[in-house]
Protein backbone atom coordinates (compact mmCIF):
# COMPACT_ATOMS: atom_id res chain seq x y z
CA UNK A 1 15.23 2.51 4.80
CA UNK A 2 15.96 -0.79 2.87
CA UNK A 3 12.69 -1.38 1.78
CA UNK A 4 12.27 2.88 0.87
CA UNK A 5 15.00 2.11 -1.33
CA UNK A 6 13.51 -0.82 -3.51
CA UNK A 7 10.32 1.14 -3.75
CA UNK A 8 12.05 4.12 -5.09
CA UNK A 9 14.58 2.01 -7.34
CA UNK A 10 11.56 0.08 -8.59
CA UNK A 11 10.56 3.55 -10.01
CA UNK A 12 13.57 5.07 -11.84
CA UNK A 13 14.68 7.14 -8.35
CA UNK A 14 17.11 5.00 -6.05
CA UNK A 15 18.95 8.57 -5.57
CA UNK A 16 16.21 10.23 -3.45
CA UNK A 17 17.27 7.36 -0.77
CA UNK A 18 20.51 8.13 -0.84
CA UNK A 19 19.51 11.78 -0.43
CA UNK A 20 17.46 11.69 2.13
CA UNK A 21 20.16 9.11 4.39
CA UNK A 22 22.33 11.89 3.74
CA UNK A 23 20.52 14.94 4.80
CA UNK A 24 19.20 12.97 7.94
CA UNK A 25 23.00 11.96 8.93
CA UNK A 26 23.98 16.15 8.77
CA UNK A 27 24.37 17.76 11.79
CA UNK A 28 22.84 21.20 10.54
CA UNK A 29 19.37 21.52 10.05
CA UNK A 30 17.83 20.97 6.35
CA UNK A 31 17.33 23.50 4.28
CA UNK A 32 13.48 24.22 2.63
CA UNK A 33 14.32 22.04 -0.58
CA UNK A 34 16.07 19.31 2.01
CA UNK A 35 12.67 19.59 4.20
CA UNK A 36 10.55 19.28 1.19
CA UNK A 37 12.18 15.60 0.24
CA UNK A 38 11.74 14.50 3.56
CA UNK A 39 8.15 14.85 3.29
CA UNK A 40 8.06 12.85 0.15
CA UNK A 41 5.15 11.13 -0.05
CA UNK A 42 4.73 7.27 -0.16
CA UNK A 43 1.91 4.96 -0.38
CA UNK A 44 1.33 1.97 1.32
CA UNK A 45 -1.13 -0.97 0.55
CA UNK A 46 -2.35 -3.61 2.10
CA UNK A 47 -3.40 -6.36 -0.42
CA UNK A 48 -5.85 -7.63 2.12
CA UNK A 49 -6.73 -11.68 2.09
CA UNK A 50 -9.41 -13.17 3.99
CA UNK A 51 -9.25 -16.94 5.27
CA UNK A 52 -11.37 -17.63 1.95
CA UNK A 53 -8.72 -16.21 -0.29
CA UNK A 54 -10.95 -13.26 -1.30
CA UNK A 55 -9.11 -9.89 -1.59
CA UNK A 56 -10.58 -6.62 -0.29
CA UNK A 57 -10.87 -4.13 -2.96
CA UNK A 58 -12.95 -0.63 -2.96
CA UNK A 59 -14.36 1.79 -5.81
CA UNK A 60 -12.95 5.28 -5.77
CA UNK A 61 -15.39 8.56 -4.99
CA UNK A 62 -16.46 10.56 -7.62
CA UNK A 63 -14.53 13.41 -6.16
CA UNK A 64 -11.35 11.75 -6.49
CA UNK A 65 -8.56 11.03 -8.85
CA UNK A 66 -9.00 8.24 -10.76
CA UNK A 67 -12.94 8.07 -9.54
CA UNK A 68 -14.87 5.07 -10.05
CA UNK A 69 -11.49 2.83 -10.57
CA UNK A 70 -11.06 0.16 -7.66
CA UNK A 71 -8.00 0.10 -5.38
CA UNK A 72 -7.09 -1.77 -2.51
CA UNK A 73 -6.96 1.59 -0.46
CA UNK A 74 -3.60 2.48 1.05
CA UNK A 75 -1.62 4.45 3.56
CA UNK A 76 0.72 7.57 3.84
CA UNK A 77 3.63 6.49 5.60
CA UNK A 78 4.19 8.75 8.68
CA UNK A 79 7.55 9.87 9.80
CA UNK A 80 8.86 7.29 11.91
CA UNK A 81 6.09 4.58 11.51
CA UNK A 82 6.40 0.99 10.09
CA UNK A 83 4.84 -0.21 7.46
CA UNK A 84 2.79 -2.56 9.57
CA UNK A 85 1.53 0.21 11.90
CA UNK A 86 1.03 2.54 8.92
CA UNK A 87 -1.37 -0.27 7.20
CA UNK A 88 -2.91 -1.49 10.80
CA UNK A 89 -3.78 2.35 11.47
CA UNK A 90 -5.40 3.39 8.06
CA UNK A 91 -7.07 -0.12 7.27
CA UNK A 92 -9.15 0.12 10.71
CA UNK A 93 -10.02 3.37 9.92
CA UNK A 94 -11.03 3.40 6.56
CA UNK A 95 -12.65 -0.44 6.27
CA UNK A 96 -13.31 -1.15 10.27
CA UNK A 97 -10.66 -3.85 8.57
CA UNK A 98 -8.48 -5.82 11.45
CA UNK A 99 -5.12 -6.74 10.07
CA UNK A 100 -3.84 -9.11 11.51
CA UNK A 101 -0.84 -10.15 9.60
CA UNK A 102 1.73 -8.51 6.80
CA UNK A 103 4.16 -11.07 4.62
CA UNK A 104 7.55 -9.19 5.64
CA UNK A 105 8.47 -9.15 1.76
CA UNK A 106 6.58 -6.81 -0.68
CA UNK A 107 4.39 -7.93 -3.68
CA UNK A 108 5.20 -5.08 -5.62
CA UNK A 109 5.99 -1.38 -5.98
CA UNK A 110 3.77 1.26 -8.30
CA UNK A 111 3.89 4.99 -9.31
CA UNK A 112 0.78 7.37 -9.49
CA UNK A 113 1.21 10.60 -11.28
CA UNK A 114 -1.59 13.12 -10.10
CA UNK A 115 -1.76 15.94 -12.33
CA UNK A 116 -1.60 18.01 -9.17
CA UNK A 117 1.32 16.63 -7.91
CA UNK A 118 4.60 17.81 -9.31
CA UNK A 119 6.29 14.67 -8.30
CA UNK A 120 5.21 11.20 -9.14
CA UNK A 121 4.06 9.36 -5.69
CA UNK A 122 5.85 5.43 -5.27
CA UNK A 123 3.68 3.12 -3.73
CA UNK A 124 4.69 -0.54 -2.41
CA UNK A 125 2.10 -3.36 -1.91
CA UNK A 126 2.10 -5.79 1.12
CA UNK A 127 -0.19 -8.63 1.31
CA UNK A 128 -1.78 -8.96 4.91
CA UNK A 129 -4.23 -11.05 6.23
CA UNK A 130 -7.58 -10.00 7.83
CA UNK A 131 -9.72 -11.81 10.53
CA UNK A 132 -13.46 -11.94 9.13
CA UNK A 133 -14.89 -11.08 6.39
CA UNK A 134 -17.67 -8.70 7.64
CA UNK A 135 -18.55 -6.43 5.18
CA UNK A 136 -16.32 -3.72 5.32
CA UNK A 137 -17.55 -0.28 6.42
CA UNK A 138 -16.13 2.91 4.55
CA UNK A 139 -16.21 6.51 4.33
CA UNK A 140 -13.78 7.55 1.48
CA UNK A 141 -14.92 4.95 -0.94
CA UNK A 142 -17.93 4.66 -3.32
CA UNK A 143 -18.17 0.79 -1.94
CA UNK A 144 -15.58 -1.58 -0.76
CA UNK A 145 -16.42 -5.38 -1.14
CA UNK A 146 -14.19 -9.04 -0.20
CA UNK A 147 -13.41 -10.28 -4.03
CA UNK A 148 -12.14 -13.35 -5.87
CA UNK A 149 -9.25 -13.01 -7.84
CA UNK A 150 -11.29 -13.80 -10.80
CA UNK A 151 -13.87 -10.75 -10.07
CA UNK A 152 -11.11 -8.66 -9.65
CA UNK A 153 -9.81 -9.59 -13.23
CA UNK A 154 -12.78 -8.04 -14.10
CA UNK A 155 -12.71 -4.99 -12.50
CA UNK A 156 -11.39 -1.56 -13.94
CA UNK A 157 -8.52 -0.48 -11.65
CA UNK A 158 -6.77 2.80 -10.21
CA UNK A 159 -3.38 1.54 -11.33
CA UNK A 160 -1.99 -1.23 -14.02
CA UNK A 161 -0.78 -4.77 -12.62
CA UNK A 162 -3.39 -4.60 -9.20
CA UNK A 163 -4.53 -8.10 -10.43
CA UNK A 164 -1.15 -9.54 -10.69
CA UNK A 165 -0.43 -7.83 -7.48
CA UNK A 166 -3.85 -9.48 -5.83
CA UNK A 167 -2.57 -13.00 -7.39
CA UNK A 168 1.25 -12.42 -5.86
CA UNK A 169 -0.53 -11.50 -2.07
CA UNK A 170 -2.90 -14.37 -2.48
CA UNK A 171 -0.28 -16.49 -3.03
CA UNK A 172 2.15 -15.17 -0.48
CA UNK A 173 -0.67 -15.61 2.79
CA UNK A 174 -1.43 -19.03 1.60
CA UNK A 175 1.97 -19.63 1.57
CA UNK A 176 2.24 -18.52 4.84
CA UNK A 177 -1.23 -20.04 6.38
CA UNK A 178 0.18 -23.51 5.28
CA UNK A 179 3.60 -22.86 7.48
CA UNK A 180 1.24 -21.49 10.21
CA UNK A 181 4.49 -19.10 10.69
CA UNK A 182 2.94 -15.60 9.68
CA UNK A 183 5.93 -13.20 9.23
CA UNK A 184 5.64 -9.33 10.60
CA UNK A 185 7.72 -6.64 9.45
């Protein structure tokens, strides 16, 4: 709930924590409006680092928002799940991607505002390491390729600051691989 609270402080709405800590500590069921900000959506992203220091990024389908913009892909957080089992889940699926390791401490937070959304979605960025760097396999995504930081720079992106954010993971499992102490949320 700590780290639900930076996210959403990070983008103007530290009071939908408080709410929801509040409507899960009633003893009376929610109401349809309390229901409906339980199931607030959040993102989470894996800023995914090989042992080479490249960064796995993939290119949007045409049929989506933001199509043809790269993205690091990205989870829904499921009631109940951490954010390691949330990333672990949706990266295998989506990439055939192993994680194998999260930094414990965030790299960043975002919003998205879908026009069809009537609330703006947070997301909050982990980096992780993978094993291997097979080419990644996906479904969802036009292609989905291991970068360098500097091709990424390059790249045009679903949302502003993903290259700072790539830099920041890149960093932070380096950081880590030199302690040969990986942290895990």
């Amino acid at each position: 709930m700590d780290e639900l609270q930076k996210v959403f402080a990070d983008v103007d709405r530290a009071m939908v924590v408080e709410q929801m800590r509040d409507l899960a500590e009633q003893p009376r069921g929610p109401s349809f409006a309390e229901r409906h900000l339980l199931r607030m959506e959040v993102h989470v992203v894996a800023v995914c680092v090989s042992a080479d220091d490249r960064v796995l990024v993939a290119k949007r389908a045409k049929r989506k928002i933001l199509a043809d913009h790269w993205e690091f892909g990205c989870g829904r957080l499921g009631k109940g799940e951490t954010f390691e089992d949330c990333l672990k889940r949706e990266y295998t699926a989506d990439f055939d991607v192993e994680i194998d390791w999260l930094v414990a401490r965030p790299v960043g937070t975002y919003t998205l505002e879908p026009p069809a959304k009537p609330e703006p979605v947070p997301g909050i960025l982990f980096a992780a390491f993978a094993r291997g760097t097979c080419a990644p396999r996906t479904s969802k995504h036009v292609d989905a390729q291991w970068m360098t930081l500097e091709q990424i720079a390059d790249l045009e992106l679903a949302v502003d600051g993903l290259a700072a954010h790539a830099t920041l993971a890149v960093e932070a499992v380096r950081e880590l691989r030199t302690r040969r102490e990986p942290l895990r949320c």
